[in-house]
N, C-alpha and C. Protein backbone atom coordinates (compact mmCIF):
# COMPACT_ATOMS: atom_id res chain seq x y z
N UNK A 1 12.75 10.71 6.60
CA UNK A 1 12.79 9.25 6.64
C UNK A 1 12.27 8.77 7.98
N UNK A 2 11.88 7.58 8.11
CA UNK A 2 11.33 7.12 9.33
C UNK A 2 12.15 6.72 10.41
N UNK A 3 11.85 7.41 11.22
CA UNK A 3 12.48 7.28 12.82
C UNK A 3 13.59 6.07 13.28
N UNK A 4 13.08 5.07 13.00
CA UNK A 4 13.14 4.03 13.85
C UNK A 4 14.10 3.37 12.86
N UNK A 5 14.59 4.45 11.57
CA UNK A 5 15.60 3.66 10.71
C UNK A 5 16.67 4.35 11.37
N UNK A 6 17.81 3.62 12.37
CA UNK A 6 18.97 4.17 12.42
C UNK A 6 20.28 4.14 11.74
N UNK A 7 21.12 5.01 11.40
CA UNK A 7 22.60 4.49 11.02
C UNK A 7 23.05 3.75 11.35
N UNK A 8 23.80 3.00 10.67
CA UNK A 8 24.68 1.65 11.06
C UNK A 8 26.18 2.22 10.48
N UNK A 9 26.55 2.66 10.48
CA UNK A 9 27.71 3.51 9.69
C UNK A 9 28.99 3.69 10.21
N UNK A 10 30.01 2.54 10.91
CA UNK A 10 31.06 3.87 11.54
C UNK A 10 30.82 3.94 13.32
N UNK A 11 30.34 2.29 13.92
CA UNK A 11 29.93 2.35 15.24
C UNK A 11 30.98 1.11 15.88
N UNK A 12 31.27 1.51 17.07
CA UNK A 12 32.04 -0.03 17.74
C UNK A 12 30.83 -0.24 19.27
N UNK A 13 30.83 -1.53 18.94
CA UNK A 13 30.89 -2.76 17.94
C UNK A 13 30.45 -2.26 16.83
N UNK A 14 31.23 -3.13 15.46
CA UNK A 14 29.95 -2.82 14.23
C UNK A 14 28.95 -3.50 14.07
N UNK A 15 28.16 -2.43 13.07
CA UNK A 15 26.77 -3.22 12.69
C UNK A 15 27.17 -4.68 12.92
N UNK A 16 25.82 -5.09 13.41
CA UNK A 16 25.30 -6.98 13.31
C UNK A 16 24.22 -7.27 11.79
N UNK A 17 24.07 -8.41 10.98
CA UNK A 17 23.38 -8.56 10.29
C UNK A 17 22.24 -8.44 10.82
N UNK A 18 21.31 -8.72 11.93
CA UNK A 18 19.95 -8.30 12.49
C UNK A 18 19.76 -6.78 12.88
N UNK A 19 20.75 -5.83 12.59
CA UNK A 19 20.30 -4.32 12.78
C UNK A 19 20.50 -4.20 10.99
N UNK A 20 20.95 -4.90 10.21
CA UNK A 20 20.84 -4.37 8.81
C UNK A 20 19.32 -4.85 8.56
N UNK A 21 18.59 -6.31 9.31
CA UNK A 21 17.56 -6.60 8.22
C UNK A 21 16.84 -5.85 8.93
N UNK A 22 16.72 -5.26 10.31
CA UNK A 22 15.84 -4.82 10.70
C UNK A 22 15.71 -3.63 10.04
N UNK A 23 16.85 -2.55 9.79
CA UNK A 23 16.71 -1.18 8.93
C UNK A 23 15.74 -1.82 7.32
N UNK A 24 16.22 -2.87 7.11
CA UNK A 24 15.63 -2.99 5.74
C UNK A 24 14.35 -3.06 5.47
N UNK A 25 14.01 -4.10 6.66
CA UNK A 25 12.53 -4.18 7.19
C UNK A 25 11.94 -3.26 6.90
N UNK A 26 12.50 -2.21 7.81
CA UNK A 26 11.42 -1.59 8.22
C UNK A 26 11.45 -0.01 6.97
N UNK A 27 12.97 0.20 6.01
CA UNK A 27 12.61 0.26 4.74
C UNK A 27 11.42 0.29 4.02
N UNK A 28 11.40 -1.19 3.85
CA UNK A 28 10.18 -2.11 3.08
C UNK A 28 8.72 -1.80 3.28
N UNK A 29 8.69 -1.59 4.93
CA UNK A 29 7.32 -1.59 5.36
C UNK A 29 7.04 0.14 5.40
N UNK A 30 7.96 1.44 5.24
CA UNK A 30 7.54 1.99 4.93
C UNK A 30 7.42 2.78 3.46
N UNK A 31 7.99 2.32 2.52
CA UNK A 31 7.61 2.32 1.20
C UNK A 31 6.51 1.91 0.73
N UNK A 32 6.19 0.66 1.52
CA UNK A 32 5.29 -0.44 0.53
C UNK A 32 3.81 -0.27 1.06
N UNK A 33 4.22 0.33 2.76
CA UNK A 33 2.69 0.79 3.20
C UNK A 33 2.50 -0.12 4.14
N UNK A 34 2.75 -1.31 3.93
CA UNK A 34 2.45 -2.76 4.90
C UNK A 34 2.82 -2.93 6.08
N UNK A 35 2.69 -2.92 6.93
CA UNK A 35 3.50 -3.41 8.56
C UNK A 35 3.68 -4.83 8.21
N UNK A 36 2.53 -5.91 7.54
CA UNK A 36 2.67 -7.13 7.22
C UNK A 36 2.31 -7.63 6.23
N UNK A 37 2.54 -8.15 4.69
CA UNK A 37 2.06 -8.06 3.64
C UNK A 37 1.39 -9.43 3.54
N UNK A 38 0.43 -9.20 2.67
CA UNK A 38 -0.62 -10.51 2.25
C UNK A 38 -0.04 -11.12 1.68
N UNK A 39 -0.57 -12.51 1.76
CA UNK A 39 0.24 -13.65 1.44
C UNK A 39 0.58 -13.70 -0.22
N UNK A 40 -0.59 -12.81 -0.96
CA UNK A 40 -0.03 -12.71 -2.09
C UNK A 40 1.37 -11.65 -2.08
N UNK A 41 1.47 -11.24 -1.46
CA UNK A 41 2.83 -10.27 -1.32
C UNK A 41 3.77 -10.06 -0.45
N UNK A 42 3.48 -11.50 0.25
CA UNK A 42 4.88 -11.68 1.38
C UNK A 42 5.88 -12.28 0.33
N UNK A 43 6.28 -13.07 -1.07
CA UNK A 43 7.48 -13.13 -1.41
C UNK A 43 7.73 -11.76 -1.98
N UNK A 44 7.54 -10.93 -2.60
CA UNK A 44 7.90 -9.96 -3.46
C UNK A 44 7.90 -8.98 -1.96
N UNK A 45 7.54 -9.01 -0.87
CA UNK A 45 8.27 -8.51 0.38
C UNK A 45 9.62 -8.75 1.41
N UNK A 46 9.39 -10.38 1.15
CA UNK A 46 10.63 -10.75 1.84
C UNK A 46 11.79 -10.63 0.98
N UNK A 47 11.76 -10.87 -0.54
CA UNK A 47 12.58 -10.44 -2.03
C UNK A 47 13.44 -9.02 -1.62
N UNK A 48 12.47 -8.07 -1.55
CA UNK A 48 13.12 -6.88 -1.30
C UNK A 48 13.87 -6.57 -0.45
N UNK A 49 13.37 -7.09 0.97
CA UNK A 49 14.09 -7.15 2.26
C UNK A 49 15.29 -7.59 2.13
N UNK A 50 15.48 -8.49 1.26
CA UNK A 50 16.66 -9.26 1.56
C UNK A 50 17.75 -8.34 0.30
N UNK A 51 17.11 -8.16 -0.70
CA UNK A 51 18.19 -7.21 -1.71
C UNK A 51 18.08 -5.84 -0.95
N UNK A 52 17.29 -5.49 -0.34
CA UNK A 52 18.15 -3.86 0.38
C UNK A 52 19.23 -4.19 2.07
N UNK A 53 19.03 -5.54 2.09
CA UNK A 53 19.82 -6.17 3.28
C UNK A 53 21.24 -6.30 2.18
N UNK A 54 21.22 -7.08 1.52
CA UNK A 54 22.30 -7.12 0.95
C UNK A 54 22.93 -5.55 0.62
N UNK A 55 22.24 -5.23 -0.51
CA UNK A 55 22.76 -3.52 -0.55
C UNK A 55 23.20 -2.77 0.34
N UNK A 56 22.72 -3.28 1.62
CA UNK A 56 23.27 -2.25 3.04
C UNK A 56 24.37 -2.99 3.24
N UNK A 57 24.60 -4.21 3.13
CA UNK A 57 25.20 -4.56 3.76
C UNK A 57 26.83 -4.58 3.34
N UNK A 58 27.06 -4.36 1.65
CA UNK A 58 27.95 -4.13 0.61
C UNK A 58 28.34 -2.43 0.57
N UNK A 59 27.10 -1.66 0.85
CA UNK A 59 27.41 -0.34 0.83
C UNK A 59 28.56 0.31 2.29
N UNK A 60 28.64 -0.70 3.46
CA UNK A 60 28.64 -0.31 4.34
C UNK A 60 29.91 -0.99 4.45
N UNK A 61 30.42 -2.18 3.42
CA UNK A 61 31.45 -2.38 3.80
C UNK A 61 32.55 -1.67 2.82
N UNK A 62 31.73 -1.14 2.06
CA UNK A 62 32.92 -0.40 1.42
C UNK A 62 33.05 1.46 1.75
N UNK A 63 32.39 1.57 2.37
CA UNK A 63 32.24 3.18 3.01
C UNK A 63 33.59 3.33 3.90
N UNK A 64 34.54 4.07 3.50
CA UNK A 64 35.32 5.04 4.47
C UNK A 64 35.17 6.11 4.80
N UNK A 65 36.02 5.74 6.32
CA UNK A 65 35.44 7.10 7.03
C UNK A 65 37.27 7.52 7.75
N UNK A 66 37.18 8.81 7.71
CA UNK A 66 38.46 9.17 9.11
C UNK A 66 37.77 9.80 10.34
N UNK A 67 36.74 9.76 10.03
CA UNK A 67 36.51 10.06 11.30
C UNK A 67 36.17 8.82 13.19
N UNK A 68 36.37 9.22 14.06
CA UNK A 68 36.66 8.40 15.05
C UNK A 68 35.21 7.64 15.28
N UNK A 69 35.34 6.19 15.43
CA UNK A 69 33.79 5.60 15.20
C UNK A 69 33.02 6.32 16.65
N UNK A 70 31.75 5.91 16.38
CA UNK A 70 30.91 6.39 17.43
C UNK A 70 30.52 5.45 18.47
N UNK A 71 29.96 5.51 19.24
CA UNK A 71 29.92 4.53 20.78
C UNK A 71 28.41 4.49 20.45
N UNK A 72 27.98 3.03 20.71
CA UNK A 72 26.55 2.96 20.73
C UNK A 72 25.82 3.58 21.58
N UNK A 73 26.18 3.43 23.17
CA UNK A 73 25.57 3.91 24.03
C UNK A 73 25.43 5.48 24.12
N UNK A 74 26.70 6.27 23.75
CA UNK A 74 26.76 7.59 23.74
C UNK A 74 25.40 7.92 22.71
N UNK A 75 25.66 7.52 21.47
CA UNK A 75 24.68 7.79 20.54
C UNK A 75 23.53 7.95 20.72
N UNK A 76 22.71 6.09 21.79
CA UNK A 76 21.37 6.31 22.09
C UNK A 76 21.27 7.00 23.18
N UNK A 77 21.59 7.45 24.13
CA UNK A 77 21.82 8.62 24.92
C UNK A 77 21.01 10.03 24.06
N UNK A 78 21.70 10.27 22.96
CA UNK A 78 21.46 11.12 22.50
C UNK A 78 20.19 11.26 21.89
N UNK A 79 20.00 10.11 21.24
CA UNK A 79 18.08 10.16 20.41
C UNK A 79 17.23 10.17 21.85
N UNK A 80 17.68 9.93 22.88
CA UNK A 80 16.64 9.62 23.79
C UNK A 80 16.42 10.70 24.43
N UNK A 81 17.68 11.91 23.98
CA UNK A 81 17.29 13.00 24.57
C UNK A 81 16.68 13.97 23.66
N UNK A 82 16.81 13.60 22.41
CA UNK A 82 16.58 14.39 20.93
C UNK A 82 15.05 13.96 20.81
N UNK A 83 14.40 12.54 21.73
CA UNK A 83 13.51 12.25 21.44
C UNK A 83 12.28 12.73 22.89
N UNK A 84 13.16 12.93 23.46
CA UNK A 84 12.44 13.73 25.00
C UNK A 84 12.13 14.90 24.53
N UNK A 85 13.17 15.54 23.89
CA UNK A 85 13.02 17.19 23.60
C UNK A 85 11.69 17.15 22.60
N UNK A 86 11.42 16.19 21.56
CA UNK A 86 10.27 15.73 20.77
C UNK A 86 8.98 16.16 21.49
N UNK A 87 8.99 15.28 22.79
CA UNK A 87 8.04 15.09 23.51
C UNK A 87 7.40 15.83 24.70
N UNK A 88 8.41 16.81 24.51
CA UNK A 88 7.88 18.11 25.75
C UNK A 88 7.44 19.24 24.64
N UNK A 89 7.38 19.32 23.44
CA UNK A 89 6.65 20.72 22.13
C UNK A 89 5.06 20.65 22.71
């Protein structure tokens, strides 16, 4: 799956609605191929965006977890080192 889609799952603070549309976004734009869709296909783009925004956003409130939430900062800490290690192969 594409990079730049992160979990929202189980973090303090929780998810914000602008890290769900952005995951959805960017969903959208890599399924559909588009970074920006033509005007014949910006509604049937923004359509989708918004039903996999919703879907995330219903899936996520009903997800339990026992495990202890995660710290944002600890987390990106970690891709940034998962993403260094990327960048020295």
């Amino acid at each position: 799956m594409c990079r730049s889609i992160k979990p929202l799952f189980n973090f303090e603070p929780p998810v914000t609605d602008d890290e769900i549309h952005a995951a959805s976004l960017q969903f959208v734009r890599k399924i559909s191929g588009f970074t920006k869709p033509s005007q014949a296909n910006e509604a049937a783009f923004a359509a989708a965006v918004a039903a996999i925004a919703a879907a995330s956003q219903q899936l996520l409130a009903t997800l339990e977890t026992n495990a202890p939430t995660k710290d944002r900062a600890e987390e990106a800490a970690k891709a940034r080192a998962r993403a260094a290690r990327r960048g020295t192969r």
